[in-house]
C-alpha atoms as a PDB file:
ATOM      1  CA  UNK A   1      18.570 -79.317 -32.915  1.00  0.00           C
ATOM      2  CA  UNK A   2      18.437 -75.726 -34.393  1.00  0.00           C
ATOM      3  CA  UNK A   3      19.896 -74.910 -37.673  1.00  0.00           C
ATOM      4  CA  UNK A   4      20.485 -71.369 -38.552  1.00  0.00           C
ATOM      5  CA  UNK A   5      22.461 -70.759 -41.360  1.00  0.00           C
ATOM      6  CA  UNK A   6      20.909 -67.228 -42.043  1.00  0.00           C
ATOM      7  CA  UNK A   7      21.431 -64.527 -39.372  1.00  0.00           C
ATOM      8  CA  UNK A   8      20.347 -61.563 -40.678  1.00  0.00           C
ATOM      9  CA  UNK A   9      16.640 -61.374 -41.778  1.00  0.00           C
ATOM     10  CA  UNK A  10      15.754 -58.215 -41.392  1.00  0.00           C
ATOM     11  CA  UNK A  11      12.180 -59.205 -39.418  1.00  0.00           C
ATOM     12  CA  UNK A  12      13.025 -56.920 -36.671  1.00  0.00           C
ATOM     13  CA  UNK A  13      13.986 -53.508 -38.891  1.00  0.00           C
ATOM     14  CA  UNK A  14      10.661 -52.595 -38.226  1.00  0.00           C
ATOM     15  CA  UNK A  15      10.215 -52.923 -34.332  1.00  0.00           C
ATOM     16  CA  UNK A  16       8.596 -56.390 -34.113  1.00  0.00           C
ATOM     17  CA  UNK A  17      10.458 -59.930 -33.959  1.00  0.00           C
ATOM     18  CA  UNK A  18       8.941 -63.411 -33.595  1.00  0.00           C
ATOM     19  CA  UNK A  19       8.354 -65.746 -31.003  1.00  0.00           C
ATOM     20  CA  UNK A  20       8.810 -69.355 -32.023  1.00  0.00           C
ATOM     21  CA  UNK A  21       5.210 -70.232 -32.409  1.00  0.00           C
ATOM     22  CA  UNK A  22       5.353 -67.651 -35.395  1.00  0.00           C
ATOM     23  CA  UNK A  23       3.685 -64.863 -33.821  1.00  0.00           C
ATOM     24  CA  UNK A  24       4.903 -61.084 -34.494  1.00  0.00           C
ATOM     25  CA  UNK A  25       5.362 -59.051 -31.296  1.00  0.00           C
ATOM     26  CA  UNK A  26       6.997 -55.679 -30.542  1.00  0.00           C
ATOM     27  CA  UNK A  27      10.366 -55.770 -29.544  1.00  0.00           C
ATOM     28  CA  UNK A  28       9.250 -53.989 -26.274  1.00  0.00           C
ATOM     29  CA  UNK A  29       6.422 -57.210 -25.299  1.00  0.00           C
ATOM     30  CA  UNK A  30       6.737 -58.154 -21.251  1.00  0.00           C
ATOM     31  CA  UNK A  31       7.604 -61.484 -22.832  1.00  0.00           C
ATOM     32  CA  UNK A  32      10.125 -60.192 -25.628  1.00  0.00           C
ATOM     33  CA  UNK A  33      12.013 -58.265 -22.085  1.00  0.00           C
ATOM     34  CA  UNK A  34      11.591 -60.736 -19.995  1.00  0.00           C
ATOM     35  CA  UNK A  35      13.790 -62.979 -22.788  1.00  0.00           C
ATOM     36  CA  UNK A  36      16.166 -60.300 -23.109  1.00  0.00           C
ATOM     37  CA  UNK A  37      16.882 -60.231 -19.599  1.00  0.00           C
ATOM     38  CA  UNK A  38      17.059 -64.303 -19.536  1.00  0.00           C
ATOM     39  CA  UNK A  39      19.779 -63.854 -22.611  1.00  0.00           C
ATOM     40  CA  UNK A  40      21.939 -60.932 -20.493  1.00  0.00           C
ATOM     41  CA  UNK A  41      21.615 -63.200 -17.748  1.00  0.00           C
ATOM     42  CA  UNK A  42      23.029 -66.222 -19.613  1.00  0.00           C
ATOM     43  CA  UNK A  43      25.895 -63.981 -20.962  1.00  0.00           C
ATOM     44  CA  UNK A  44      27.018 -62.744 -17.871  1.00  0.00           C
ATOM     45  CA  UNK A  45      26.794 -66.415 -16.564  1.00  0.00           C
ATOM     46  CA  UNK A  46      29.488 -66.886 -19.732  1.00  0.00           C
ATOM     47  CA  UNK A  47      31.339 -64.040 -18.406  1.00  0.00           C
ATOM     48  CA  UNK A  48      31.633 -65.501 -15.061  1.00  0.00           C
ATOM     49  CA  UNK A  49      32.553 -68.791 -16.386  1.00  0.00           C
ATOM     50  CA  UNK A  50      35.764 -67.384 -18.348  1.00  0.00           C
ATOM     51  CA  UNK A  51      37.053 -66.799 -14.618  1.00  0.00           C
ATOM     52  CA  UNK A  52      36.311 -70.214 -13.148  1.00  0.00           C
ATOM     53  CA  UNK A  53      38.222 -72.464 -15.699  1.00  0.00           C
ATOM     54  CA  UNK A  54      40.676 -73.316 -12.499  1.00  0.00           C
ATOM     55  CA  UNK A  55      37.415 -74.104 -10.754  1.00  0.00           C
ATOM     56  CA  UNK A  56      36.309 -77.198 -12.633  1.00  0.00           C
ATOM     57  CA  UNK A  57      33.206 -78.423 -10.073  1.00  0.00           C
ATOM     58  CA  UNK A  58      31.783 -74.793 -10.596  1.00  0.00           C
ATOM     59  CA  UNK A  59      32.645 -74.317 -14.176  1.00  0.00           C
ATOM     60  CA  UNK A  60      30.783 -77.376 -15.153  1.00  0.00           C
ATOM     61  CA  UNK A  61      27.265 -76.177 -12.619  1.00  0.00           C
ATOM     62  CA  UNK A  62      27.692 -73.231 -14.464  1.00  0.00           C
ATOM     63  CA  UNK A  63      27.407 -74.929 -17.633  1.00  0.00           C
ATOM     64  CA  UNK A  64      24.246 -76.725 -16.863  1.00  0.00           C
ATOM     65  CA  UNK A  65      22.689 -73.751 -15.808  1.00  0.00           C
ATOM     66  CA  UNK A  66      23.390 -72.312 -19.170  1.00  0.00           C
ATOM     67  CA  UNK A  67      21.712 -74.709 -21.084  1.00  0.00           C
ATOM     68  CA  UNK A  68      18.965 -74.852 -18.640  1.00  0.00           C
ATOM     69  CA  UNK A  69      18.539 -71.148 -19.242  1.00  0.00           C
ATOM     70  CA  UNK A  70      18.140 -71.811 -22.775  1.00  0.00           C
ATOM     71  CA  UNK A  71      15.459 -74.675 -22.110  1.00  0.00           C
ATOM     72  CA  UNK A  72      13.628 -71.957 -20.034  1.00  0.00           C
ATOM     73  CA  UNK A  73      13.385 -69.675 -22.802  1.00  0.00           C
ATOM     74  CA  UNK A  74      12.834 -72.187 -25.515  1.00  0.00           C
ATOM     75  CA  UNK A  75       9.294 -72.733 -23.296  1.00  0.00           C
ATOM     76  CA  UNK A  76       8.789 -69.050 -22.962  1.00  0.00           C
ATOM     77  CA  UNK A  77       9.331 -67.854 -26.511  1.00  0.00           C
ATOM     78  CA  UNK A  78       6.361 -70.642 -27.027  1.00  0.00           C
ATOM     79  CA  UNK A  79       3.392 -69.343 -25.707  1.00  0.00           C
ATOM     80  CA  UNK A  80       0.334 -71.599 -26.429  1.00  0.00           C
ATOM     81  CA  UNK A  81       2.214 -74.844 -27.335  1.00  0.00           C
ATOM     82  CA  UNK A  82       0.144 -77.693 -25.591  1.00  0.00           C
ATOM     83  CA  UNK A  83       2.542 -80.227 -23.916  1.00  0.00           C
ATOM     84  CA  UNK A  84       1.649 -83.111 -21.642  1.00  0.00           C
ATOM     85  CA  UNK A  85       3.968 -81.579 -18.738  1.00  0.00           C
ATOM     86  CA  UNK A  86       6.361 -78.133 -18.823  1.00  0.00           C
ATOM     87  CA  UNK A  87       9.566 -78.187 -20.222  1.00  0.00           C
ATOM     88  CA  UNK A  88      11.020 -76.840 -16.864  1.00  0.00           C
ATOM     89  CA  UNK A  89       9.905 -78.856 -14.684  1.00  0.00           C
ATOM     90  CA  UNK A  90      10.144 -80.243 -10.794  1.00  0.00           C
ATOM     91  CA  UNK A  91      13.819 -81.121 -11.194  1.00  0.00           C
ATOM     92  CA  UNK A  92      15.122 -78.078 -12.310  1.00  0.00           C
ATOM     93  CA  UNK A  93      14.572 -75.882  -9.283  1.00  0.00           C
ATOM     94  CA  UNK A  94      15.931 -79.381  -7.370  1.00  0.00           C
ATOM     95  CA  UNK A  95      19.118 -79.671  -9.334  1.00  0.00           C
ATOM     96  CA  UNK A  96      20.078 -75.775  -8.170  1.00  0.00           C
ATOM     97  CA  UNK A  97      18.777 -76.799  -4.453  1.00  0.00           C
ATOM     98  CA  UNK A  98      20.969 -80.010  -4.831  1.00  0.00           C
ATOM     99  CA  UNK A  99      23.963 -77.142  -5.252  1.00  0.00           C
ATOM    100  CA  UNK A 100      23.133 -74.489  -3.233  1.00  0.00           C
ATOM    101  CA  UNK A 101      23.541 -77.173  -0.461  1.00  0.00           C
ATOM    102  CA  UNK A 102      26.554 -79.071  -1.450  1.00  0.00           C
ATOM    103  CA  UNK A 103      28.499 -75.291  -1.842  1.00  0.00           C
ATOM    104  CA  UNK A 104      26.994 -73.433   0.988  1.00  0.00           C
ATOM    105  CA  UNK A 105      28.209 -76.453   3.403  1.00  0.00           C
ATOM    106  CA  UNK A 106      31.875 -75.018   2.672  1.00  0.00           C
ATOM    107  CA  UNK A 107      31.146 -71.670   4.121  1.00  0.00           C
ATOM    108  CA  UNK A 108      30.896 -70.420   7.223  1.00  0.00           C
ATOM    109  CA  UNK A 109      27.464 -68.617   8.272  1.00  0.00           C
ATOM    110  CA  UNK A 110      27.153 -64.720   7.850  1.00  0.00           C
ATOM    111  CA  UNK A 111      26.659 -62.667  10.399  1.00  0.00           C
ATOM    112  CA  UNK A 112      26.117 -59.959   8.266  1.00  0.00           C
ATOM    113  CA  UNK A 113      24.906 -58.418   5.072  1.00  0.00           C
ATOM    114  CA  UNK A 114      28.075 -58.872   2.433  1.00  0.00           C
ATOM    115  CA  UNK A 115      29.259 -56.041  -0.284  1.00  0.00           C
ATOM    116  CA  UNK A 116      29.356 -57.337  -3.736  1.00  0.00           C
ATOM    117  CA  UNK A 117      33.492 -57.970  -4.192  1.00  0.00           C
ATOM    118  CA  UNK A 118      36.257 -59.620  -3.510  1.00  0.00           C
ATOM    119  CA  UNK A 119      38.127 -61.565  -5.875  1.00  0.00           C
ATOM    120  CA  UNK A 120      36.889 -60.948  -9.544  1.00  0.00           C
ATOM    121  CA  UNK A 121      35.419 -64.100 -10.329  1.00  0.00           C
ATOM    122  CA  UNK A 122      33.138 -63.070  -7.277  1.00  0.00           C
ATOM    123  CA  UNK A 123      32.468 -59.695  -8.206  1.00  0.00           C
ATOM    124  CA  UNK A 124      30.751 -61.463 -11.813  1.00  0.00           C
ATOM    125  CA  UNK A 125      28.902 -63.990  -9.697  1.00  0.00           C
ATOM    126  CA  UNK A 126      27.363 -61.069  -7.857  1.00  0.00           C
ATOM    127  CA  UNK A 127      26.483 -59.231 -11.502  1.00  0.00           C
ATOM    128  CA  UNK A 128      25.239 -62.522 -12.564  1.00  0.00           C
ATOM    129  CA  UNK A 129      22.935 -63.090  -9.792  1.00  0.00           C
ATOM    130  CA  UNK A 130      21.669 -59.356  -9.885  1.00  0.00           C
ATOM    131  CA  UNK A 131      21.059 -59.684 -13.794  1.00  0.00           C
ATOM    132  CA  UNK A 132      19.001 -63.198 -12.885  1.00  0.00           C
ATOM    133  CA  UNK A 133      17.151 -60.946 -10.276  1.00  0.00           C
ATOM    134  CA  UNK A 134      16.246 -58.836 -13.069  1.00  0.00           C
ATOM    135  CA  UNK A 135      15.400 -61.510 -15.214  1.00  0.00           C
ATOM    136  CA  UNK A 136      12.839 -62.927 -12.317  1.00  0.00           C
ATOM    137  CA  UNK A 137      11.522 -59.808 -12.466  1.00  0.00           C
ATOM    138  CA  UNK A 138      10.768 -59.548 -15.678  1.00  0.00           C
ATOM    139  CA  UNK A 139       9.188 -63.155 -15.417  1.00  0.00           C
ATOM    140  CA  UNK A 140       7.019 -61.862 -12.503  1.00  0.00           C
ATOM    141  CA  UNK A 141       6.107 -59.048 -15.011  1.00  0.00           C
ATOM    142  CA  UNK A 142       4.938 -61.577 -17.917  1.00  0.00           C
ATOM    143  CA  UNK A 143       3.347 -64.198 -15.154  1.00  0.00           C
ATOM    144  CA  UNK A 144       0.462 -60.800 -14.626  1.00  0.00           C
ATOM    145  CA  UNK A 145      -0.367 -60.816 -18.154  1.00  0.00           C
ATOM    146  CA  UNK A 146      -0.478 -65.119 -19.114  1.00  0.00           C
ATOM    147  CA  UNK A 147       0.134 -68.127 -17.108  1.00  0.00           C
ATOM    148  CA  UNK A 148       4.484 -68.949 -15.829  1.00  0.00           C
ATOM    149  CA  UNK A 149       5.194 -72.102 -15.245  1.00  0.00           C
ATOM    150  CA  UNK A 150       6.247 -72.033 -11.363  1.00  0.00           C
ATOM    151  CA  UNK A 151       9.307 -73.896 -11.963  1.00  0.00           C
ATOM    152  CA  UNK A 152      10.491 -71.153 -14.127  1.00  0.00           C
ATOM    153  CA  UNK A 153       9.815 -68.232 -11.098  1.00  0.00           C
ATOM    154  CA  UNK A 154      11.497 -70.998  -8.530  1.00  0.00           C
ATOM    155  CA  UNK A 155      14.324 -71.683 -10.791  1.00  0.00           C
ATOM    156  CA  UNK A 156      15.551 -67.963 -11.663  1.00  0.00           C
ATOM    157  CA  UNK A 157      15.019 -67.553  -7.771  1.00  0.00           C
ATOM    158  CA  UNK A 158      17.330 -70.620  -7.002  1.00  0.00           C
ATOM    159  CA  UNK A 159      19.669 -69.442  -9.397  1.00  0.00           C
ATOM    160  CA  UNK A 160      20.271 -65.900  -7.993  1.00  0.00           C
ATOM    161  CA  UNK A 161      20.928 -67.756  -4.530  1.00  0.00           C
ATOM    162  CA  UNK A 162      23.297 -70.308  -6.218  1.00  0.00           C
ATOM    163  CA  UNK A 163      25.076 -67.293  -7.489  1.00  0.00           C
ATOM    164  CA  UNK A 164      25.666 -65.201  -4.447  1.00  0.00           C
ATOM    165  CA  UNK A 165      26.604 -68.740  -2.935  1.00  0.00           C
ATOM    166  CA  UNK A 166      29.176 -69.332  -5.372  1.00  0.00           C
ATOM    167  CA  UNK A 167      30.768 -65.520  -5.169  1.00  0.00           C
ATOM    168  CA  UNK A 168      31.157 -66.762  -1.662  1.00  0.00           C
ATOM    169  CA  UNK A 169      33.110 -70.084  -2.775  1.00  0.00           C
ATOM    170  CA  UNK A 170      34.758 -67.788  -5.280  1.00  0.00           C
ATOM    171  CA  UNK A 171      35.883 -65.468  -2.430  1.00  0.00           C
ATOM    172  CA  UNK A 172      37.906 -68.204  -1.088  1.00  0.00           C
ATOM    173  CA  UNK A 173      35.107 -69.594   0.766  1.00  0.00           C
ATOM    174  CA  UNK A 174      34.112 -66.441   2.407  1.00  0.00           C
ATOM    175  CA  UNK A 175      37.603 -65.299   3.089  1.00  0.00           C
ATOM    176  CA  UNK A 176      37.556 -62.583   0.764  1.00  0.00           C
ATOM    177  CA  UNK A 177      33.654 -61.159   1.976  1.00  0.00           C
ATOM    178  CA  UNK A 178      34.046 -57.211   2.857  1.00  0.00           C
ATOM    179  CA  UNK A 179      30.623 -57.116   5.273  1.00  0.00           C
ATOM    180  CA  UNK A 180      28.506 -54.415   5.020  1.00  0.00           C
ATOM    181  CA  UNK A 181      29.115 -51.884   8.303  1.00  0.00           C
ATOM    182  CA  UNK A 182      25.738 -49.675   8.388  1.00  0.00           C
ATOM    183  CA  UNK A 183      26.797 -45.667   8.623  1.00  0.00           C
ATOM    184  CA  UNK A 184      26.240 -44.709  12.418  1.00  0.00           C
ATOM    185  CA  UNK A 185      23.295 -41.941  12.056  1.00  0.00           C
ATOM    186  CA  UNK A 186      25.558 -38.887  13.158  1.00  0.00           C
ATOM    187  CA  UNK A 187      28.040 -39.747  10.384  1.00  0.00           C
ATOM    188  CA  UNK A 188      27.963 -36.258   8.184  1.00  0.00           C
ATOM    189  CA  UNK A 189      28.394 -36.204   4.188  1.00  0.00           C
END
């Protein structure tokens, strides 16, 4: 377990921070961004949470994928560290898989593209799954410079389908969707 009883250190007045293999990186790295988008993503995830306390099977997915979030940027803040097999592993993208199924079988199919809305415990599951998308990106980003683990990619691509599935639940299973109507090409500004 971590123990921080010190906070501020003042390591990072001068631009640079540290991984947790004790390197010294600018606070602008690919892989110092790409964990800053992870983090946003993980406090958003918090954010939607705070809504879904009356929706204790979601709630408690949503907690999981927190702490996942946190194993998958324990093993990217450690470049270099030789293990015998990743710390995100096989059974993390499975596990979101495992719920995209079991919450998606509630809905109906779309027949269309949906707006990002609806009730506002939906409308932070959509900002949560467009901050993961960022956060993917970023990870696409760092995988061009060093080897990614491709459980990391396929989880953080999971997730941001487990969270437009679950703005779906959250919009009374679909009730609450506004589809997107495309602009017929003579409409004027």
């Amino acid at each position: 377990m971590v123990k921080l009883d010190r906070i501020v250190t003042r390591g990072g007045d001068g631009g640079e921070t540290s991984l947790a293999n004790g390197d010294r990186v600018r606070k602008d790295h690919s892989r110092i961004r790409m964990l800053g988008a992870l983090d946003e993503a993980n406090s958003v995830i918090g954010w939607l949470r705070a809504s879904c306390r009356d929706h204790n099977e979601i709630d408690a997915v949503l907690g999981m994928v927190q702490n996942d979030l946190f194993d998958l940027g324990a093993e990217l803040a450690t470049p270099g560290k030789r293990r015998s097999s990743p710390a995100i592993g096989e059974n993390y993208p499975a596990f979101l898989d495992t719920q995209l199924a079991r919450f998606n079988a509630q809905l109906k199919p779309l027949a269309s593209f949906i707006l990002p809305g609806g009730t506002e415990a939906a409308c932070r599951a959509h900002l949560a799954r467009t901050t993961v998308r960022r956060s993917e990106r970023e990870l696409v980003a760092l995988g061009a410079e060093t080897t990614v683990a491709p459980p990391t990619l396929q989880y953080l691509n999971r997730l941001s389908d487990l969270l437009f599935v679950l703005a779906r639940v959250l919009n009374e299973e679909g009730g609450h969707d506004e589809l997107w109507v495309p602009a017929p090409p003579h409409r004027s500004p």
